[in-house]
Protein backbone atom coordinates (compact mmCIF):
# COMPACT_ATOMS: atom_id res chain seq x y z
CA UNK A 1 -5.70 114.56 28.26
CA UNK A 2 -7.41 111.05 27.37
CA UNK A 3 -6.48 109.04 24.32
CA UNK A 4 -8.70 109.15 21.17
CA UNK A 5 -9.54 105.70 19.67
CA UNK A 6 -9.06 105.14 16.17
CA UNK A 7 -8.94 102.56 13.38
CA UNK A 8 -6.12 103.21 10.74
CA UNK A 9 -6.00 101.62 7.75
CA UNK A 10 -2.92 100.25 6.22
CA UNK A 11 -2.14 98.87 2.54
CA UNK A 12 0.99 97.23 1.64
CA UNK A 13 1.51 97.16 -1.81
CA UNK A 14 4.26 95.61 -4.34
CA UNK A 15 7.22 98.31 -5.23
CA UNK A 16 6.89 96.99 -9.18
CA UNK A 17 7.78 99.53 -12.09
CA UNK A 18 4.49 98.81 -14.08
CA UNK A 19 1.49 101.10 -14.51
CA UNK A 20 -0.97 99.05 -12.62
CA UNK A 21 0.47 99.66 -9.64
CA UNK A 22 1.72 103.63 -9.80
CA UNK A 23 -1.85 103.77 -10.37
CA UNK A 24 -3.16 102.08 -7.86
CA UNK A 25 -1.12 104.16 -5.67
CA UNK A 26 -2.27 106.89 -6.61
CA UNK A 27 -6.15 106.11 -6.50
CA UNK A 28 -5.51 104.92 -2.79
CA UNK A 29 -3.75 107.97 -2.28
CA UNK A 30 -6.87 110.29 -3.37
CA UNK A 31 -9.54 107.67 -1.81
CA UNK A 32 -7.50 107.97 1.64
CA UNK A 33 -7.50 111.78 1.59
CA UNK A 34 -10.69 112.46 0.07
CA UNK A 35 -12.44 109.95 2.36
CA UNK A 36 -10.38 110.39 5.97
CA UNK A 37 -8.82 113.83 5.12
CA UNK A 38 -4.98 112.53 4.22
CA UNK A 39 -2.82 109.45 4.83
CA UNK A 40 0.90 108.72 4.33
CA UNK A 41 3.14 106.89 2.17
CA UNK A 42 6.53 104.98 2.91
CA UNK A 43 8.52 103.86 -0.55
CA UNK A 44 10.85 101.61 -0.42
CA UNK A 45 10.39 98.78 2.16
CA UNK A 46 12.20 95.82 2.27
CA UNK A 47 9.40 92.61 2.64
CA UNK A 48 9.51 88.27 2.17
CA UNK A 49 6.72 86.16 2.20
CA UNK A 50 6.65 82.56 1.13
CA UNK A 51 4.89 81.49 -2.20
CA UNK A 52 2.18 79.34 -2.59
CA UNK A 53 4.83 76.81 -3.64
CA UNK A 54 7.07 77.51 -0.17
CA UNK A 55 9.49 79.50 -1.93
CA UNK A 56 11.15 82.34 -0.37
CA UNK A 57 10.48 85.90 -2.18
CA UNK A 58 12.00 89.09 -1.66
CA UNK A 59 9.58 91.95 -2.40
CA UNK A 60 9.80 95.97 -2.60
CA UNK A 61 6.88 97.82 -0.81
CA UNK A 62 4.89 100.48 -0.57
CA UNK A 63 2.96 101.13 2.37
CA UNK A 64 0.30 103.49 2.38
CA UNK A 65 -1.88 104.18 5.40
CA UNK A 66 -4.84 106.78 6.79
CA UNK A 67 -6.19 107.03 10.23
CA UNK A 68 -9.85 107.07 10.35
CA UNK A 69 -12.18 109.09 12.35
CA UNK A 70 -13.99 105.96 13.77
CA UNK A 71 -13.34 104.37 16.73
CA UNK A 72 -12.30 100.83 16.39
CA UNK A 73 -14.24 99.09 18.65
CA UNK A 74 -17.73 100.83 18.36
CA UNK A 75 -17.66 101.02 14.34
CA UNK A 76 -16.14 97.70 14.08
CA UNK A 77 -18.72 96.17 11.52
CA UNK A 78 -18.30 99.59 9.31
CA UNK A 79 -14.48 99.36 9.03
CA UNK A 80 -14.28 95.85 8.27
CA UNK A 81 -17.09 96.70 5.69
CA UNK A 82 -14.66 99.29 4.49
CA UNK A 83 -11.66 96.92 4.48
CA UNK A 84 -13.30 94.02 2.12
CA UNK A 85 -14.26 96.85 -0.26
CA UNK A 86 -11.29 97.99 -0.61
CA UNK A 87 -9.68 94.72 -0.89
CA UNK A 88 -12.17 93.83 -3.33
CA UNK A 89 -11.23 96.86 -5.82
CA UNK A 90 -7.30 95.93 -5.26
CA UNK A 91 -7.50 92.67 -6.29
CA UNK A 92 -9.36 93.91 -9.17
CA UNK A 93 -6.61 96.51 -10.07
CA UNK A 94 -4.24 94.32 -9.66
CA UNK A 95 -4.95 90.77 -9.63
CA UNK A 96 -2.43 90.50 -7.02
CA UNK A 97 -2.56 88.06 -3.66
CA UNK A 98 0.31 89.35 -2.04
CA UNK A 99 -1.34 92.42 -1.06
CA UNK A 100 -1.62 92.81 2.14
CA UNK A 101 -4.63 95.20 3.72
CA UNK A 102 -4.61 95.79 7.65
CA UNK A 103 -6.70 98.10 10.05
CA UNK A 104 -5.58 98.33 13.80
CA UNK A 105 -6.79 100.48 16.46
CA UNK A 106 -4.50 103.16 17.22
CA UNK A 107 -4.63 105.79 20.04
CA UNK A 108 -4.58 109.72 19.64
CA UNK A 109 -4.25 112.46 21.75
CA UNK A 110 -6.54 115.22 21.80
């Protein structure tokens, strides 16, 4: 059976105890399944990055993902479209640079 191309969508997201971001969660949670039909969560990743300053910080993350029904390379303008959106309303929620958004193609079978 051939592969089916596909873009998924993945949000990594700061494991902090404030409301901000259990809410957040939870709005990408209902955007992903209302909008591609479900996605999944993983709690509890272990994640560094270096500050703006060059510091070293351990994070705590949530990653949250969906697979779309678009192929990557043919509805490439309409995911990244997607992608900056959504971007745009995290930062918003959140005020937050160390969120990280990422769509790759992935492959499914039929």
């Amino acid at each position: 059976m051939p592969l089916l191309e596909r873009a998924r969508v993945e949000v990594y997201l700061p494991d902090l105890p404030r409301a901000a971001y259990y809410n957040l969660l939870a709005e990408l949670t209902q955007e992903f399944t209302y909008t591609f039909g479900g996605c999944t969560i993983i709690h509890g990743l272990d994640g560094s990055y270096l500050s703006e300053a060059g510091s070293l910080i351990q994070d705590r993350i949530n990653l949250i993902y969906t697979n779309t029904p678009y192929a990557f390379e043919a509805n490439f303008e309409t995911i990244s479209t997607y992608a900056d959106k959504l971007k745009a309303a995290v930062n918003t929620a959140l005020e937050e640079e160390t969120v990280l958004i990422a769509v790759l193609r992935v492959y499914h079978s039929q």
